[in-house]
N, C-alpha and C. Protein backbone atom coordinates (compact mmCIF):
# COMPACT_ATOMS: atom_id res chain seq x y z
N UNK A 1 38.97 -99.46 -14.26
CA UNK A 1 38.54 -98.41 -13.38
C UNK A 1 38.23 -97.16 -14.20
N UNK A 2 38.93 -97.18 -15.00
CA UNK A 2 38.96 -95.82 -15.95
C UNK A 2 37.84 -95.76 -16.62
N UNK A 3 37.16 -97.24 -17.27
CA UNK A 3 36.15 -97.46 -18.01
C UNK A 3 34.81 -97.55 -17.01
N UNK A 4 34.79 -98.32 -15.84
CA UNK A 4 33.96 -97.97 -15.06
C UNK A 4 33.59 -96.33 -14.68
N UNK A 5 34.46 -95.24 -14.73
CA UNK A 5 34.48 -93.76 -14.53
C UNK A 5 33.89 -93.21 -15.83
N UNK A 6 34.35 -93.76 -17.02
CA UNK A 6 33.86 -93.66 -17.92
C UNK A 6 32.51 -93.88 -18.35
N UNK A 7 32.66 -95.19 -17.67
CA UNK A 7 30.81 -95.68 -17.79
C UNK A 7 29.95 -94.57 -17.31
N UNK A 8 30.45 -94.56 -16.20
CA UNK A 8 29.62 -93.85 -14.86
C UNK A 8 29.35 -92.30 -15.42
N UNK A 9 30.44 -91.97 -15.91
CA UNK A 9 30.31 -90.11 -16.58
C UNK A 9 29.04 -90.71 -17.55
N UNK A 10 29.42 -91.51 -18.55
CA UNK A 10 28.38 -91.62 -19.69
C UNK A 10 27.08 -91.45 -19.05
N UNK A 11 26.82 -92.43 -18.13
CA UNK A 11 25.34 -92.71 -17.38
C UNK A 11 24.84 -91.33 -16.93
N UNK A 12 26.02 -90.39 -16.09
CA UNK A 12 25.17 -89.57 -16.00
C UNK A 12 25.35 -88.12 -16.90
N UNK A 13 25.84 -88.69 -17.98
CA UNK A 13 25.77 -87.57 -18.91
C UNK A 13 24.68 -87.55 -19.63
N UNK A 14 23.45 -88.31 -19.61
CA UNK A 14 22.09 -87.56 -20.37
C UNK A 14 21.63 -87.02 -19.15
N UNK A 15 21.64 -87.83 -17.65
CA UNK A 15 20.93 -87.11 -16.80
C UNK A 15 21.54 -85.27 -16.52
N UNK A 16 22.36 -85.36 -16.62
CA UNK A 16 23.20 -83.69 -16.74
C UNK A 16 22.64 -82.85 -17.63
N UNK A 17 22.38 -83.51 -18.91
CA UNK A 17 22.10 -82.99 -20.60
C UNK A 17 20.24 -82.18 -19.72
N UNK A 18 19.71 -83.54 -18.99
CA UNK A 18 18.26 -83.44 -18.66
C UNK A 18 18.42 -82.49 -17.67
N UNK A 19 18.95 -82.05 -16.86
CA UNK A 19 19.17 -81.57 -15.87
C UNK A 19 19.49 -79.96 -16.47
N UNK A 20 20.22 -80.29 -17.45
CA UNK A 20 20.48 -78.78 -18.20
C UNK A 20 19.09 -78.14 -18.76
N UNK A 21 18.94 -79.37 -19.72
CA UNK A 21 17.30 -78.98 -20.07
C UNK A 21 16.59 -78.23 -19.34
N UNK A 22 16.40 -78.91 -18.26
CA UNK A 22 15.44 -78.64 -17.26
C UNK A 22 15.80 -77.51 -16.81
N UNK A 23 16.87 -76.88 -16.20
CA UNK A 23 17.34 -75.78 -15.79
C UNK A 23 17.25 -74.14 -16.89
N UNK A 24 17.74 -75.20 -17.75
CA UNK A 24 17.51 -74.22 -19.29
C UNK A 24 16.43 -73.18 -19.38
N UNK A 25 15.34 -74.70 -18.93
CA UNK A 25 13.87 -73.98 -19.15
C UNK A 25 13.44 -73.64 -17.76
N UNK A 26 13.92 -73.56 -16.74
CA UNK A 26 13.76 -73.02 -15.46
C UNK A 26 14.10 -71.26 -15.55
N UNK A 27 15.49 -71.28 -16.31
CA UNK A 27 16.35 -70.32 -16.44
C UNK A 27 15.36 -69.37 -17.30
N UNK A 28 15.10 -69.94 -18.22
CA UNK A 28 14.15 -69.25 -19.31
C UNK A 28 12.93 -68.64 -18.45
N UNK A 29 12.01 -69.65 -17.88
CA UNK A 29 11.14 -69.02 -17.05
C UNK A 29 11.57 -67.88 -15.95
N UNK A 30 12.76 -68.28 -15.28
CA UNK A 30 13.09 -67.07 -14.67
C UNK A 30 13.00 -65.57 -15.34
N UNK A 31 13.90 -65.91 -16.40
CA UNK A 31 14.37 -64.74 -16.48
C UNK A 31 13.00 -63.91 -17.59
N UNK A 32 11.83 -64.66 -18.15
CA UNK A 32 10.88 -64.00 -18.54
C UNK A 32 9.70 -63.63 -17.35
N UNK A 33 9.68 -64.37 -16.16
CA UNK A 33 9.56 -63.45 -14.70
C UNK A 33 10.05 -62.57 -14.08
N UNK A 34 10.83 -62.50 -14.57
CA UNK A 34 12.40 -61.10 -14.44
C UNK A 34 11.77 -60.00 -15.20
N UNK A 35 11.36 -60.33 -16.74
CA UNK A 35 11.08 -59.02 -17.10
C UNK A 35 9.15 -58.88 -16.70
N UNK A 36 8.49 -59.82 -16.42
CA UNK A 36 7.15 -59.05 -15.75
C UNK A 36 7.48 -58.89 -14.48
N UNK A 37 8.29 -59.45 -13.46
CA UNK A 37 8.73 -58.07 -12.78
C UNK A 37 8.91 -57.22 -12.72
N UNK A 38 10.05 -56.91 -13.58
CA UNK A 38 10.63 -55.82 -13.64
C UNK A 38 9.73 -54.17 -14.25
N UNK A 39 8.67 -55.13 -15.18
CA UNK A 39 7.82 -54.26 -15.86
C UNK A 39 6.68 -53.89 -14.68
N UNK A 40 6.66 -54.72 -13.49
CA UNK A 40 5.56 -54.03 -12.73
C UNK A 40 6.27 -53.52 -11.60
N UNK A 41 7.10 -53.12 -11.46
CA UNK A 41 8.38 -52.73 -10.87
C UNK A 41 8.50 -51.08 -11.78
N UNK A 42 8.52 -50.73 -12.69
CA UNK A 42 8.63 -49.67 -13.71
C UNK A 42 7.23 -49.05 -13.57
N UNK A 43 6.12 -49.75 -13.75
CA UNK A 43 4.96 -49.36 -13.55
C UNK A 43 4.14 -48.91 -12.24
N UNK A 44 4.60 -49.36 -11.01
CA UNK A 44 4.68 -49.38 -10.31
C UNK A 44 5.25 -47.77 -9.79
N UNK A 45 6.58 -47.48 -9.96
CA UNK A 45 7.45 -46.62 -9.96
C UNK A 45 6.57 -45.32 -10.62
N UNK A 46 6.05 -45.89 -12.13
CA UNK A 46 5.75 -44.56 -12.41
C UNK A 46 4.40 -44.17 -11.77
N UNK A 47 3.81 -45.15 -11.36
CA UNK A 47 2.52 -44.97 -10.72
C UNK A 47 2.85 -44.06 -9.48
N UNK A 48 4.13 -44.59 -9.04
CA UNK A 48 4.48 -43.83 -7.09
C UNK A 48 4.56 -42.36 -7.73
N UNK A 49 5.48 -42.26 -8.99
CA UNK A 49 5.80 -40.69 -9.15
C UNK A 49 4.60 -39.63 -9.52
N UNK A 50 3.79 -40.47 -10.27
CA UNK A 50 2.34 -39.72 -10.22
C UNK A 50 1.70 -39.42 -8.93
N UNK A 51 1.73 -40.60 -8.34
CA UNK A 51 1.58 -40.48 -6.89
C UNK A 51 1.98 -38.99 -5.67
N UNK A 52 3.33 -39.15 -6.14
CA UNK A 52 3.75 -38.16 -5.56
C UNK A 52 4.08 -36.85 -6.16
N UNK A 53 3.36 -36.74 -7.27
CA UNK A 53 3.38 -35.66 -8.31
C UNK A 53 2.13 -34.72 -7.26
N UNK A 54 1.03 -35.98 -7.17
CA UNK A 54 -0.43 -35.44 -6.51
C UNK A 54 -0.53 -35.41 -5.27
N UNK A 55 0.65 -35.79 -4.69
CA UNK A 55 1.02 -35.61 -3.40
C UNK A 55 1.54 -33.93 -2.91
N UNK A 56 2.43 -33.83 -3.50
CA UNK A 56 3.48 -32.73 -3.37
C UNK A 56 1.91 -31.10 -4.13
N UNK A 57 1.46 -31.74 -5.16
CA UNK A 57 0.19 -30.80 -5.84
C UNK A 57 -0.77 -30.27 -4.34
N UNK A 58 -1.37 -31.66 -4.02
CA UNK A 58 -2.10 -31.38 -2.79
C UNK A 58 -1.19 -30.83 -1.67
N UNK A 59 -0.04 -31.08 -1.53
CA UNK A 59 0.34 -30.29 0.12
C UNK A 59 0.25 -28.78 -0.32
N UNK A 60 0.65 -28.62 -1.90
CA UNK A 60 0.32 -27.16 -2.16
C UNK A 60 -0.72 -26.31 -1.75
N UNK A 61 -1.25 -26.92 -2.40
CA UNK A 61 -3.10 -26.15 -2.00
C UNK A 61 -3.35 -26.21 -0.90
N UNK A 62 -3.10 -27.36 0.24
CA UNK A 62 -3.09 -27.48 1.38
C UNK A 62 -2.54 -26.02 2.15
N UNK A 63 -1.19 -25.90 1.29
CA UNK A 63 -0.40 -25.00 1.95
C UNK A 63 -1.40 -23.41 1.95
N UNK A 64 -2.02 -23.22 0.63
CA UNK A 64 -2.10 -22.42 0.25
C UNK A 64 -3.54 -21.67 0.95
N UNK A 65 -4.44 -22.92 1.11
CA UNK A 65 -5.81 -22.90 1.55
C UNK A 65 -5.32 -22.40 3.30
N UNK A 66 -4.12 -23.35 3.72
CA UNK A 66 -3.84 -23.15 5.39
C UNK A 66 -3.61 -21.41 5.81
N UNK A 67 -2.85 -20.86 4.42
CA UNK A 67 -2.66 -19.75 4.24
C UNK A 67 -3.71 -18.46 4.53
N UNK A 68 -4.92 -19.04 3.77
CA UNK A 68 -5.97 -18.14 3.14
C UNK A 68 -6.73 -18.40 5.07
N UNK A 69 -6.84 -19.45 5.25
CA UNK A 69 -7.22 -19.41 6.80
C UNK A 69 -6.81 -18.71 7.79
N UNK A 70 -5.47 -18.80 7.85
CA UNK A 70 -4.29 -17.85 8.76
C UNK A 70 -5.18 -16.56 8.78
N UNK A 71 -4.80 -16.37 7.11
CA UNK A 71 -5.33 -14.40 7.54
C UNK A 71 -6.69 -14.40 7.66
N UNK A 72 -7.70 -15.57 7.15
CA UNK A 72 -9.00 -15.23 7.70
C UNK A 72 -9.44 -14.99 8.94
N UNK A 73 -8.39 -16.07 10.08
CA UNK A 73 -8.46 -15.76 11.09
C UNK A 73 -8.17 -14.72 11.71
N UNK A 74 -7.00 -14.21 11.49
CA UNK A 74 -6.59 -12.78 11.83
C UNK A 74 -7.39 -12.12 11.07
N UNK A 75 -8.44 -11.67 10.51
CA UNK A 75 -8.88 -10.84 9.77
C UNK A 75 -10.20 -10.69 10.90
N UNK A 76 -10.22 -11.94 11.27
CA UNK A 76 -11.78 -12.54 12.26
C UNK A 76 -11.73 -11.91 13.68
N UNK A 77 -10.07 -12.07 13.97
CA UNK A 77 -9.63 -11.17 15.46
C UNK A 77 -9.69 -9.93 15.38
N UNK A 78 -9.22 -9.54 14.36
CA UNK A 78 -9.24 -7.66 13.94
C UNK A 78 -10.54 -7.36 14.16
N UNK A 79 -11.47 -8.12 13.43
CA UNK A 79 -12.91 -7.58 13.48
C UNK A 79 -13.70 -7.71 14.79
N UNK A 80 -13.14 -8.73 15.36
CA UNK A 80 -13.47 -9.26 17.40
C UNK A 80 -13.26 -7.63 17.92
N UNK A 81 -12.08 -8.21 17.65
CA UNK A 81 -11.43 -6.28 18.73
C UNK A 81 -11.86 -5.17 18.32
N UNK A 82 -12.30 -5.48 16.77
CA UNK A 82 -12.93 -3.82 17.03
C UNK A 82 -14.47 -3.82 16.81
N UNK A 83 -14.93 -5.11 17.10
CA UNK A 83 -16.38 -5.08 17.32
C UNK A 83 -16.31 -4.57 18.99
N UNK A 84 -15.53 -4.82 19.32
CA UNK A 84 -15.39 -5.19 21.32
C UNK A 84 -14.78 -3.50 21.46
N UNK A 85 -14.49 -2.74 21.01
CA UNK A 85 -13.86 -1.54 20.69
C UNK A 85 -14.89 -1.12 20.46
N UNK A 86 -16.11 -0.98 19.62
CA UNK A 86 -16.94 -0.06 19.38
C UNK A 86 -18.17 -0.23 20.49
N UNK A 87 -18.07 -1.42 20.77
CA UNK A 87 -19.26 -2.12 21.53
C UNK A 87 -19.00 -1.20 23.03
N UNK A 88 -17.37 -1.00 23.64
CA UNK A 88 -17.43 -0.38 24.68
C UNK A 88 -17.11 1.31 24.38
N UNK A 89 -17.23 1.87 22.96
CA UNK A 89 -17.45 2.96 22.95
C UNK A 89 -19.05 3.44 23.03
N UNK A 90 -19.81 2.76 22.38
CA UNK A 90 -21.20 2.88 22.19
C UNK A 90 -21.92 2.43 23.87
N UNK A 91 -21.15 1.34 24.67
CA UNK A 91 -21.74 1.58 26.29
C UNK A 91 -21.55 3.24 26.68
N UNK A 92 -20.08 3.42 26.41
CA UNK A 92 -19.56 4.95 27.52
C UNK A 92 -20.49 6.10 26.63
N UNK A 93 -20.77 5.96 25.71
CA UNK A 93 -21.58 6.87 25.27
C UNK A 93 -22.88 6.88 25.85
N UNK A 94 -23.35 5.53 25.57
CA UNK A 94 -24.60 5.61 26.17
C UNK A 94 -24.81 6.06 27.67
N UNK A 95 -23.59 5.85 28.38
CA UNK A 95 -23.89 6.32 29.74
C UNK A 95 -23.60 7.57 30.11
N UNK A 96 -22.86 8.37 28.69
CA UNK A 96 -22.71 9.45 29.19
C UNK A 96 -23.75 10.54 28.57
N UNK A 97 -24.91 9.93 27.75
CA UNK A 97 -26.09 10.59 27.40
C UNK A 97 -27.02 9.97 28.48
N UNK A 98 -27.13 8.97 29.08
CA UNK A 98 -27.98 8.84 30.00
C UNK A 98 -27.53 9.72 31.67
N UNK A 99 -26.41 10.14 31.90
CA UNK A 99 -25.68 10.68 32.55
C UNK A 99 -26.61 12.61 32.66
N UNK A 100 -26.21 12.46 31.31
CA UNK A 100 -26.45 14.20 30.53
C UNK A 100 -27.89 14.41 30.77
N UNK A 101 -28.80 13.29 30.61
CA UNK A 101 -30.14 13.20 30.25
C UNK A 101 -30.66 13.65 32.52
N UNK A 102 -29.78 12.77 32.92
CA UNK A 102 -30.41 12.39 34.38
C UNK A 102 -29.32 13.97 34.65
N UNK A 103 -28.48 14.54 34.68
CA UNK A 103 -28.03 16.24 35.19
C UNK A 103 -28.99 17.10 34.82
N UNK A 104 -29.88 17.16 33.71
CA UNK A 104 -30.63 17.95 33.03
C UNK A 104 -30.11 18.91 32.13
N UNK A 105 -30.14 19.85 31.18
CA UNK A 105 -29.84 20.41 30.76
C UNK A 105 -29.01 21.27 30.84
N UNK A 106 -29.05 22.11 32.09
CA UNK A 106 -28.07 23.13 32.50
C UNK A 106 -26.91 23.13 32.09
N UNK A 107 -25.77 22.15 31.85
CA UNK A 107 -24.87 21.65 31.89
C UNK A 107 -24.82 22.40 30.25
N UNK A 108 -25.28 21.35 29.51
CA UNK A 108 -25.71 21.61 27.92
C UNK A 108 -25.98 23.42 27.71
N UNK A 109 -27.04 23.93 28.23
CA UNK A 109 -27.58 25.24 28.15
C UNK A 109 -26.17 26.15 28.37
N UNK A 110 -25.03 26.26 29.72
CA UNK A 110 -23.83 26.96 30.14
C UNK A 110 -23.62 26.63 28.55
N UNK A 111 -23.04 25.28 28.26
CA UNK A 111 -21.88 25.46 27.32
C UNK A 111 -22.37 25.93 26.06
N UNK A 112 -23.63 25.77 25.97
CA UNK A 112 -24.17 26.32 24.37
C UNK A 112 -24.38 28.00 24.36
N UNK A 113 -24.55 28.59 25.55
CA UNK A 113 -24.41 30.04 25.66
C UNK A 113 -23.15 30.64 25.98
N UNK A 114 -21.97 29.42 26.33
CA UNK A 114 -20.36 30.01 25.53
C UNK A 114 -20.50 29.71 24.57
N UNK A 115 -20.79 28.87 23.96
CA UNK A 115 -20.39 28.42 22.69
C UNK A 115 -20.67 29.69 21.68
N UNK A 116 -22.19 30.31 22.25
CA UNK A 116 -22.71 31.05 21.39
C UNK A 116 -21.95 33.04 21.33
N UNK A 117 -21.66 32.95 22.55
CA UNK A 117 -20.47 34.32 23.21
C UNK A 117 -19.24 33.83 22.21
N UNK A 118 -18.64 33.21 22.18
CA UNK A 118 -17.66 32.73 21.39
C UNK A 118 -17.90 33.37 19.86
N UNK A 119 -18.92 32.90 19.39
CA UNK A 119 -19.21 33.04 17.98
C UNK A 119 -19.79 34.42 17.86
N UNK A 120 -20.66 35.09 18.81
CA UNK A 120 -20.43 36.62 18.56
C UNK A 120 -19.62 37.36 18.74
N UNK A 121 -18.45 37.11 19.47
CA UNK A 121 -17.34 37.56 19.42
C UNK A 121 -16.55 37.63 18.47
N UNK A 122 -16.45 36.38 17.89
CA UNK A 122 -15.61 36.21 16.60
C UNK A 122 -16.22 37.00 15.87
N UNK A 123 -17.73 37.16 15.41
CA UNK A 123 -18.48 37.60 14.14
C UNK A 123 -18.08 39.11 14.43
N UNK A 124 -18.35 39.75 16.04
CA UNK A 124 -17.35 41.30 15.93
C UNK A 124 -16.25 41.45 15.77
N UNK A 125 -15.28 40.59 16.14
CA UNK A 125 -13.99 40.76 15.76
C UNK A 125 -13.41 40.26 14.23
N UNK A 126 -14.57 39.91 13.51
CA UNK A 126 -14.38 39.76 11.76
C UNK A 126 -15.18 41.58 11.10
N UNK A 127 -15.96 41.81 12.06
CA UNK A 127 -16.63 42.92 11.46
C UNK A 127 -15.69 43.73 11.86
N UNK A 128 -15.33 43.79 12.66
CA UNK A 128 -13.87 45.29 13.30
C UNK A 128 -12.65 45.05 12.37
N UNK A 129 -12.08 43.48 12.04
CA UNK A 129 -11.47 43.53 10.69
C UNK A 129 -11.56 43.85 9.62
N UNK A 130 -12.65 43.53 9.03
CA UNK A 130 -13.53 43.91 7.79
C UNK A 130 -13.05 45.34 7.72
N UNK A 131 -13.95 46.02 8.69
CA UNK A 131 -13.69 47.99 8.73
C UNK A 131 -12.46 48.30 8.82
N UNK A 132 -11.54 47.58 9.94
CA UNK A 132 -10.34 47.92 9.75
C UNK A 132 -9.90 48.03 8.36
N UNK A 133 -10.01 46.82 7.65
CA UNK A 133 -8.91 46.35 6.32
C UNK A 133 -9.63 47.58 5.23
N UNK A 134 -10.84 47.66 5.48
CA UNK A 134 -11.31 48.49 4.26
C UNK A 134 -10.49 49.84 4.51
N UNK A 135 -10.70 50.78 5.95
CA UNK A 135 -10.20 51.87 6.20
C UNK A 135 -8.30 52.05 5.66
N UNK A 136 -8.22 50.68 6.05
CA UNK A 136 -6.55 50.91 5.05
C UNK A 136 -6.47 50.72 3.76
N UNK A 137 -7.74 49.79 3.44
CA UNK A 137 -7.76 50.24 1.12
C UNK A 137 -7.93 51.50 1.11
N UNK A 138 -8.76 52.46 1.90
CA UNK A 138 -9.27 53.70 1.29
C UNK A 138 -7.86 54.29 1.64
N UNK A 139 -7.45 54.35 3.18
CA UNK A 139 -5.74 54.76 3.44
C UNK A 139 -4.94 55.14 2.18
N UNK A 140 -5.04 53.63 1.76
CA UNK A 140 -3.76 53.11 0.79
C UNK A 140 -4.11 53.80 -0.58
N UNK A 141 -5.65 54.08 -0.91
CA UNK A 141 -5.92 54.64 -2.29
C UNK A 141 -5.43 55.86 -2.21
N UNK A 142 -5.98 56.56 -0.72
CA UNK A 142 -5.51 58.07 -0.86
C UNK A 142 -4.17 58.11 -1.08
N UNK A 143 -3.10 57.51 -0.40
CA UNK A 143 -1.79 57.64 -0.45
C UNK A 143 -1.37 57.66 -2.15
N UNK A 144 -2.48 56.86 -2.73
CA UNK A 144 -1.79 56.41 -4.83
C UNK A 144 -1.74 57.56 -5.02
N UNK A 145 -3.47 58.65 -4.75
CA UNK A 145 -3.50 59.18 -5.57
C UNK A 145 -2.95 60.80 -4.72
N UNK A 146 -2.35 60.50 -3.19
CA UNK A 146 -1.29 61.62 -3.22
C UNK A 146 0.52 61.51 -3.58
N UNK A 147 0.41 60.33 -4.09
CA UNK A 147 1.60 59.90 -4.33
C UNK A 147 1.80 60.55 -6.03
N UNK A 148 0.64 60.25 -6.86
CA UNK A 148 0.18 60.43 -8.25
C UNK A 148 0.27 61.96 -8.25
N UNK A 149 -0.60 63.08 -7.46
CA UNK A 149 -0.09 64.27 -7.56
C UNK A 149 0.79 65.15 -6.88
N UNK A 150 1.96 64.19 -6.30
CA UNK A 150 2.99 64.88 -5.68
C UNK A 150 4.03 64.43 -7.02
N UNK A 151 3.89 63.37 -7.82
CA UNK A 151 4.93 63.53 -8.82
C UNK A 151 4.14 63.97 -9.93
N UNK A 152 3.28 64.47 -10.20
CA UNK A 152 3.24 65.42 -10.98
C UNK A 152 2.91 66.80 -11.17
N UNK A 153 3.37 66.74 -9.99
CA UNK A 153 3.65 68.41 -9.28
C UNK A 153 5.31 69.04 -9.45
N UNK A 154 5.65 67.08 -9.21
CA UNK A 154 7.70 67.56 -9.12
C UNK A 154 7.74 67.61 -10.48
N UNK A 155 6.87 66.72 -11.66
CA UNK A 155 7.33 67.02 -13.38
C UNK A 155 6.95 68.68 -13.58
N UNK A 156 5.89 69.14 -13.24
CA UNK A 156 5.69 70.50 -13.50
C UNK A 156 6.68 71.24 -12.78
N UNK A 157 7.05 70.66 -11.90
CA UNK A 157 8.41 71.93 -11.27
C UNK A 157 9.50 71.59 -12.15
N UNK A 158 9.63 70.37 -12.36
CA UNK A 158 11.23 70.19 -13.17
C UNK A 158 10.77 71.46 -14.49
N UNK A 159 9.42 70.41 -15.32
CA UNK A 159 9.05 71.56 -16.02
C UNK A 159 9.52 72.58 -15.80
N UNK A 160 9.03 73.74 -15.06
CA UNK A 160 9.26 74.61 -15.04
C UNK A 160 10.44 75.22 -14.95
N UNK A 161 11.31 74.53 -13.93
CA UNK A 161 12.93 74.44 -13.98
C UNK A 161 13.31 74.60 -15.47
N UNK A 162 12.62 74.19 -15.80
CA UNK A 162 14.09 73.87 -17.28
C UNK A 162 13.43 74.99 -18.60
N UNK A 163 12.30 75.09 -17.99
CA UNK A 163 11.41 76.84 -18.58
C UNK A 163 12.38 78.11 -18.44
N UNK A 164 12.64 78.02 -17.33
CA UNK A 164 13.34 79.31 -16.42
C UNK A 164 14.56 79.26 -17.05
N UNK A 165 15.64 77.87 -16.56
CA UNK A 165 16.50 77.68 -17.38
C UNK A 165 17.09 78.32 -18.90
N UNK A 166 16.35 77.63 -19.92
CA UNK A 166 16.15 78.07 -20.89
C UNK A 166 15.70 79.39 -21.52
N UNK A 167 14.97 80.09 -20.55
CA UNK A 167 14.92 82.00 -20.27
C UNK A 167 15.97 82.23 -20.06
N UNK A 168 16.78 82.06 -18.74
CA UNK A 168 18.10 82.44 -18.81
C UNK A 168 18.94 82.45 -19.37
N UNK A 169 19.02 81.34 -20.32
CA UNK A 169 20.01 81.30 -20.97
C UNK A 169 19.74 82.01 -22.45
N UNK A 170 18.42 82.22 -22.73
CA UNK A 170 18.31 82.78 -23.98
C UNK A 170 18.48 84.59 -23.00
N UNK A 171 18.01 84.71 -21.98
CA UNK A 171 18.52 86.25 -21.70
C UNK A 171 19.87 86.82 -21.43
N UNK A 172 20.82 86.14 -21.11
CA UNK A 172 22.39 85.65 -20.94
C UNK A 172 22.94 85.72 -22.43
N UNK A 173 22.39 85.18 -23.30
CA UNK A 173 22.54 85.05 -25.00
C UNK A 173 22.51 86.86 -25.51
N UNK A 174 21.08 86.68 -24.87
CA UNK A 174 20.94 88.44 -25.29
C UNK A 174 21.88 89.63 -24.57
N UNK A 175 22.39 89.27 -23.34
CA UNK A 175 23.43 90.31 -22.35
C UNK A 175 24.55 89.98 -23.62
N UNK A 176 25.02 89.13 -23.77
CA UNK A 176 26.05 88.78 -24.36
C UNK A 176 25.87 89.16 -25.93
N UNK A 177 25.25 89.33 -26.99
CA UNK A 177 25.25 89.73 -27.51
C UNK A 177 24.86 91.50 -27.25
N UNK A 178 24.71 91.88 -26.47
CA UNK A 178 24.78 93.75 -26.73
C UNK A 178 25.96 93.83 -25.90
């Protein structure tokens, strides 16, 4: 029995040996499909990261262009409203020269003959300043030059003070000596 087990291992010990073989070179093929996997697996990878290098690049500009739109638009509304702003200043004008045009003049003529009372008024009340301000330079000169000979009227009196003075005391000199 032992030798029959024996037999039997022998018999299928080349088919095992073949079987290894075979697996061997199965194994082998695997695992050199393993590495061109793996290498288009790596390549692959770096391809995604470029990928998403030009991904993440473009949402930039995307971002940046969405940006430049934003304020173009708002730049586009600003200019709406104040096209629409001038557009209904330039109606009320127009209707209020077609207004002016259909009253006739009168209206115009009153206010341009205040306008013009106004400005001769002012132009006399600059000329009544004028005369005024001059009449107080000449004022103010006379005052220098009575100011100029009232003190040198008081030096000639001190002058003279101290003339007299000095008489006296040289005539006081002379009492006193006789």
């Amino acid at each position: 029995e032992d030798r029959k087990k024996v037999g039997e291992e022998k018999r299928k010990l080349p088919l095992c040996e073949k079987n290894i073989e075979k697996n061997e070179g199965e194994e082998k093929n695997m695992r050199e499909r393993k590495k061109d996997v793996e290498g288009e697996i790596q390549s692959i990878a770096q391809d995604q990261e470029e990928e998403e290098t030009k991904l993440r690049e473009l949402k930039q500009e995307f971002m940046a262009k969405n940006e430049v739109a934003k304020a173009s638009r708002k730049a586009v509304n600003i200019l709406k409203r104040s096209q629409e702003t001038i557009e209904k200043d330039k109606t009320a004008l127009s209707e209020e020269i077609d207004r002016l045009r259909a009253t006739g003049t009168t209206e115009y003529e009153e206010k341009h003959k205040a306008r013009v009372e106004q400005i001769r008024k002012t132009e006399e009340m600059v000329a009544a300043l004028g005369a005024q301000s001059e009449t107080s330079s000449n004022h103010l000169n006379h005052l220098h030059a009575n100011s100029r000979d009232t003190e040198a009227k008081v030096m000639q009196l001190k002058a003279d003070k101290q003339r007299e003075r000095g008489k006296a005391m040289k005539t006081q000199q002379e009492l006193e000596a006789l």
